[in-house]
Structure formats: structure tokens, C-alpha cells
Protein backbone atom coordinates (compact mmCIF):
# COMPACT_ATOMS: atom_id res chain seq x y z
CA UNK A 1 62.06 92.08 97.39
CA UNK A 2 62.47 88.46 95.63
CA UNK A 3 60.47 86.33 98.01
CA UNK A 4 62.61 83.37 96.29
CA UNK A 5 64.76 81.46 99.31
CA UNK A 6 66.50 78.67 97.24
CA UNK A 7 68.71 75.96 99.55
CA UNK A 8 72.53 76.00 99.11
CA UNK A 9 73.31 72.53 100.45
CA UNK A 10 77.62 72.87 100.52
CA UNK A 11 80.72 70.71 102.13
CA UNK A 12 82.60 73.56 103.97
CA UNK A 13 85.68 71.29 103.72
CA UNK A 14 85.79 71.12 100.07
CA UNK A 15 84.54 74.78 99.14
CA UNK A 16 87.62 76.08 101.37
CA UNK A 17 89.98 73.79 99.48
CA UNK A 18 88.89 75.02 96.39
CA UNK A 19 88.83 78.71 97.26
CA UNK A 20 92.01 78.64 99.50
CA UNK A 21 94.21 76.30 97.50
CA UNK A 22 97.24 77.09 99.56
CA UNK A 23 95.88 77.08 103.16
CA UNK A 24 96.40 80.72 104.03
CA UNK A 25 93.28 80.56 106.13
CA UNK A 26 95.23 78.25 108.77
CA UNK A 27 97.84 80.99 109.15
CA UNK A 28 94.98 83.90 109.79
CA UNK A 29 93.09 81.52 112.38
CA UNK A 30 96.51 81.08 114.14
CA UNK A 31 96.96 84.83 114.15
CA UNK A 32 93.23 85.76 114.81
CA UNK A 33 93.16 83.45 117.95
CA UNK A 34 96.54 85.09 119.21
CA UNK A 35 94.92 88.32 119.03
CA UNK A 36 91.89 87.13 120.37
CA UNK A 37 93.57 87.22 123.55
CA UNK A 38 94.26 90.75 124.05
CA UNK A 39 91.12 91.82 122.47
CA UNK A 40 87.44 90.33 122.01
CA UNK A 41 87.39 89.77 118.12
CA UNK A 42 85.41 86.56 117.94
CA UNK A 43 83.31 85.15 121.02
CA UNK A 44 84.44 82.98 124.00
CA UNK A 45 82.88 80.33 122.50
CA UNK A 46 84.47 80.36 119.29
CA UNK A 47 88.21 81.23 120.65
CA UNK A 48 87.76 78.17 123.47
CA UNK A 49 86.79 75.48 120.03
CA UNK A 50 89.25 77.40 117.82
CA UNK A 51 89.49 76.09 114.48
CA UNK A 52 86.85 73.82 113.88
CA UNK A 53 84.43 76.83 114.36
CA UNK A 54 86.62 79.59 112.69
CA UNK A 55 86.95 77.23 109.29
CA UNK A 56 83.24 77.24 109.01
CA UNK A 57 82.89 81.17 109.63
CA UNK A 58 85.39 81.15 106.91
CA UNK A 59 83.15 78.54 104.62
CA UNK A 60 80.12 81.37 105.67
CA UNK A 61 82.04 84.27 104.96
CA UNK A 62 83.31 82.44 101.43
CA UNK A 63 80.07 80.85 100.00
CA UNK A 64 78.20 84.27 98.64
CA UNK A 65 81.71 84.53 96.47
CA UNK A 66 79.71 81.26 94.35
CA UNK A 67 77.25 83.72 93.45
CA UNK A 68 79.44 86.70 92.81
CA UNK A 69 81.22 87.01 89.61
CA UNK A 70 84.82 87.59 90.87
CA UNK A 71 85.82 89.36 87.60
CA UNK A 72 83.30 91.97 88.53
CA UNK A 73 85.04 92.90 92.11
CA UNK A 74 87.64 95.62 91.61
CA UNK A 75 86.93 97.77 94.86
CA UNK A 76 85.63 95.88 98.12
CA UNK A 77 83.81 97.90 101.42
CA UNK A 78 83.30 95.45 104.66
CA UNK A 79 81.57 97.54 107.26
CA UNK A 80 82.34 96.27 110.99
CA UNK A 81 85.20 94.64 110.36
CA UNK A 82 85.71 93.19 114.03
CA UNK A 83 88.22 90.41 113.65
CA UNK A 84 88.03 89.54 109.86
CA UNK A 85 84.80 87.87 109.05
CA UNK A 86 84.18 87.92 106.30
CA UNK A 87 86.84 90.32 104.99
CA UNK A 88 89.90 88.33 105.54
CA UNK A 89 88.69 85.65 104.16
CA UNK A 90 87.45 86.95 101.00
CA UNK A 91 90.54 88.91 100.60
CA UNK A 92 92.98 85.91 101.06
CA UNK A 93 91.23 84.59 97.96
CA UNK A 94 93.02 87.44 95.80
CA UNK A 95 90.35 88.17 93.82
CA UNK A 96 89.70 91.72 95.01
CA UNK A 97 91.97 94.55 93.95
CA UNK A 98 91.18 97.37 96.23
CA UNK A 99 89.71 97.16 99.46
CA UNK A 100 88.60 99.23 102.47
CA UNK A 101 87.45 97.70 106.23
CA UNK A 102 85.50 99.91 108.21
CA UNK A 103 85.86 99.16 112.13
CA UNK A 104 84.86 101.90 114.77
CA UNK A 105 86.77 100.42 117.63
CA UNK A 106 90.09 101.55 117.54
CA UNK A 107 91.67 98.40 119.57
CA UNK A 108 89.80 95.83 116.90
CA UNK A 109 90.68 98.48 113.83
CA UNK A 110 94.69 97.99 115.54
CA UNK A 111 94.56 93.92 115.71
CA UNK A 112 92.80 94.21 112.18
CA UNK A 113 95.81 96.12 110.60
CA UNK A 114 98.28 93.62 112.63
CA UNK A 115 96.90 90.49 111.20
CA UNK A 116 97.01 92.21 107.31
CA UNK A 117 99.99 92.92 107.83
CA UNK A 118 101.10 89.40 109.24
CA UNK A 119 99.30 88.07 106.20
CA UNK A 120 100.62 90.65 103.66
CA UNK A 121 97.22 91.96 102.66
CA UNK A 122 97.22 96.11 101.45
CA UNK A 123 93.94 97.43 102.51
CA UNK A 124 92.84 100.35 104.11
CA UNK A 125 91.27 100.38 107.67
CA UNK A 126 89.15 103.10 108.76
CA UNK A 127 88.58 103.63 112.48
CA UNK A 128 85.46 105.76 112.58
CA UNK A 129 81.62 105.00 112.63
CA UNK A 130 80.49 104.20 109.27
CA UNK A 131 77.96 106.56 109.15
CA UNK A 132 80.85 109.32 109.97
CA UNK A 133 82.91 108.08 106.94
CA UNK A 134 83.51 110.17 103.31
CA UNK A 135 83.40 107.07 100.71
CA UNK A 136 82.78 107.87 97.21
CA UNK A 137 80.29 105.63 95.47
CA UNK A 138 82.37 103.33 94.02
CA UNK A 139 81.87 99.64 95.29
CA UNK A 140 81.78 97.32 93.08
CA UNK A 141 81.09 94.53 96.50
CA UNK A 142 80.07 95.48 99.90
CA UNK A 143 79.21 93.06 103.09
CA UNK A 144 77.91 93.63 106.34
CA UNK A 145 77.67 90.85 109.11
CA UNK A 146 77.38 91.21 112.63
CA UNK A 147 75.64 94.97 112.06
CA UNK A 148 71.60 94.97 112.28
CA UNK A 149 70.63 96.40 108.75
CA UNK A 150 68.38 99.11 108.98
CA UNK A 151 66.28 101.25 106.43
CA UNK A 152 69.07 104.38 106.71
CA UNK A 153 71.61 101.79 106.79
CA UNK A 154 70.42 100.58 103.62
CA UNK A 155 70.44 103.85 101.89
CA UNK A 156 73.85 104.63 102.48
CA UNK A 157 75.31 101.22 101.28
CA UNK A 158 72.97 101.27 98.22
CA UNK A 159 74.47 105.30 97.51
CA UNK A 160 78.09 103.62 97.85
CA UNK A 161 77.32 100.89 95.10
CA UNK A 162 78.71 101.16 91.85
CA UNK A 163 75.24 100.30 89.20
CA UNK A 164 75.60 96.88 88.50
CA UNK A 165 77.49 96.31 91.98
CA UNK A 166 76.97 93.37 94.90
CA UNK A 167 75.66 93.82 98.59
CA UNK A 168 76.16 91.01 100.25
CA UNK A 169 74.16 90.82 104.35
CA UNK A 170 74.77 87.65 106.15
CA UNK A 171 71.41 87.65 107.17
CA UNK A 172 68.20 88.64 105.91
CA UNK A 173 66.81 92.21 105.74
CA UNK A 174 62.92 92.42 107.89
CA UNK A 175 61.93 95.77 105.92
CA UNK A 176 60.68 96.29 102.76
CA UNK A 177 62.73 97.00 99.77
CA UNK A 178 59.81 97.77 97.55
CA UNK A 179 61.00 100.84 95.31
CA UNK A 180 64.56 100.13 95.32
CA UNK A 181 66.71 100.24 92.24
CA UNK A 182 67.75 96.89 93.30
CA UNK A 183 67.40 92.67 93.14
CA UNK A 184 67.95 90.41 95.68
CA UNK A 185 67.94 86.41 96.51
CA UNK A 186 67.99 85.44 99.83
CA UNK A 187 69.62 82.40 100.30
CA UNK A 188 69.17 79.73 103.12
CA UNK A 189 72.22 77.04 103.48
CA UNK A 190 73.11 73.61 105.27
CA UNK A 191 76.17 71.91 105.43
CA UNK A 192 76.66 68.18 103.32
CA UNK A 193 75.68 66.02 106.10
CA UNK A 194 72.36 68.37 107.03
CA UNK A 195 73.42 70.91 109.88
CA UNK A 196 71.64 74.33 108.95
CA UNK A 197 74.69 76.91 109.14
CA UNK A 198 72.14 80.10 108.34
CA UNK A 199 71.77 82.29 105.12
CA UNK A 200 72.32 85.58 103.54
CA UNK A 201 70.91 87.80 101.47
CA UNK A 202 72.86 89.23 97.81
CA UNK A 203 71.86 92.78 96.51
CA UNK A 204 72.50 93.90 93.07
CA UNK A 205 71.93 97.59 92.53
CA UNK A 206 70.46 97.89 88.45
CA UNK A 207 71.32 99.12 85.47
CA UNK A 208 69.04 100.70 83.35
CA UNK A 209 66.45 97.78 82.69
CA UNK A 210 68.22 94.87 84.50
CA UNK A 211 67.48 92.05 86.13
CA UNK A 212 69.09 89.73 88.43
């Protein structure tokens, strides 16, 4: 593991105007907090403040993409979907050809395919457990975000990565790595003005002699 933490210090306002030009974020947060409603996608908290909090989930979701090169991400995995962080947001960017959300709950995997379809995103949603799915390795990025990730858990993203390919946790992992064809940077980051807004940790599964 890279014991390296660097400090992104970002202004959520301008990295969304620079990464959704056209404001299609303002149209999923509409449709997100209308579904929110019927079912729990984002917390109480969140749906009472509405947009003030969704646009910086949608900053979180959007700032590992500054570390990713977009010309690398042909197939995209997000594993427990829930309402669309980070997936909808990374997909509204249009840099991601194929894509696949995995959601076990069958009412959130419903609202999901509702609000892609409101937004006229093509990806597929599968409704199972993730550990109960039949992916072929062949992710070129995958993210994970409100699931705990765990040693097996680990494994079975890692087997689903394309060499060369992006993990992306929105946290940090708390076991060792040590022996893994892999690199990682865990990064901490604060909005502009100071406010710590968490951090998250990028994987890169190796070539043949590569580093990060």
C-alpha cells in the first residue's frame, strides 16, 4: 500500500462547471429527490437540504475522474448503486462507453433504471448481490461507495479489472494490500474555503513492471 495521502484542495462549484458544462446534474437532482420520496435513495438529511448537499456528493463522486485518464474508460462497474452516487454522475459526463450498476434492492435497482431513463443514459442494472453476479473481467473503472471494503471484496473487484484498469473506493481500505498486483494513492480533500469533504482511495491493477 502507498502510505502517500497528498491534499486535493478543490472549488466544488467550478469542478462541476467544468465537468457538467450543460447542467444535466440539476435535472438528475430534480429527479433523484422525486424518487426519493417513494424510496430511501439518499438520507433524510440530504433529501430535507436538497441541492446544496446533492451538488457536493456530485463534486465527491466527480473529483477521482481528475486522476483518471478518461480516454482509458471504455467499460464502467459501480457496485451498490443506491440512488446514483457516484454512477450518475460520472456517467452524465459522457466519457464512459459501456456501463453496468450493480444494486441488490430491487425497489432502488427500479428508481435507478427510471431516472436513466429520464436522463437518457443506456446502462445495464443488475438486481442481485454482487457477490451472486457472472461479470467477466473486463473493467477498465470500477467504484464502490457506501459498501465496507473487505479483503474478499477486494479480490473479486481486483479479478474484474482489466491490467492497467482503475478502482476507485470513496474511502480508505484498513487491511493490508501487501502482495497485490496493484498501486494505490489515497487521497484526502477539502473544499476552497477549508471544509474537509473526506477522501478516497484509486487502485490501479499492473502491467507487467508498472508503476503508478
Amino acid at each position: 500500500m502507498n502510505s502517500l495521502q497528498p491534499m486535493i484542495t478543490y472549488d466544488p462549484v467550478e469542478l462541476l462547471k467544468r465537468l457538467d458544462p450543460a447542467s444535466k446534474l440539476e435535472l438528475y437532482y430534480r429527479f433523484l429527490l422525486e424518487e426519493n420520496k417513494r424510496v430511501n435513495l439518499v438520507s433524510r438529511e440530504t433529501g430535507t437540504s436538497g441541492l446544496i448537499d446533492l451538488r457536493k456528493l456530485a463534486a465527491q463522486s466527480l473529483l477521482p475522474l481528475e486522476k483518471v485518464d478518461p480516454g482509458e474508460i471504455d467499460n464502467y462497474l459501480d457496485i451498490g448503486s443506491g440512488g446514483g452516487f457516484p454512477a450518475i454522475p460520472i456517467l452524465l459526463t459522457k466519457r464512459i462507453k459501456q456501463a453496468c450498476l450493480v444494486e441488490r434492492t430491487r425497489k432502488k435497482a427500479a428508481a435507478l433504471r427510471r431516472m436513466l431513463l429520464a436522463l437518457d443514459i443506456r446502462a445495464t442494472i443488475i438486481s442481485q448481490p454482487f457477490e451472486e453476479t457472472s461479470l467477466e473481467p473486463a473493467f477498465d473503472l470500477i467504484t464502490l461507495r457506501l459498501v465496507k471494503l473487505t479483503p474478499k471484496l477486494f479480490n473479486r473487484i481486483f479479478f474484474l479489472l482489466r491490467p492497467g484498469g482503475y478502482f476507485v473506493y470513496y474511502a480508505a481500505p484498513d487491511f493490508d494490500l501487501t502482495g497485490k498486483s496493484t498501486d494505490s494513492v489515497t487521497y484526502h480533500h477539502s473544499i476552497s474555503f477549508g471544509e474537509a469533504t473526506g477522501r478516497f482511495t484509486i487502485f490501479r491493477k499492473k502491467f507487467s513492471h508498472q508503476t503508478f
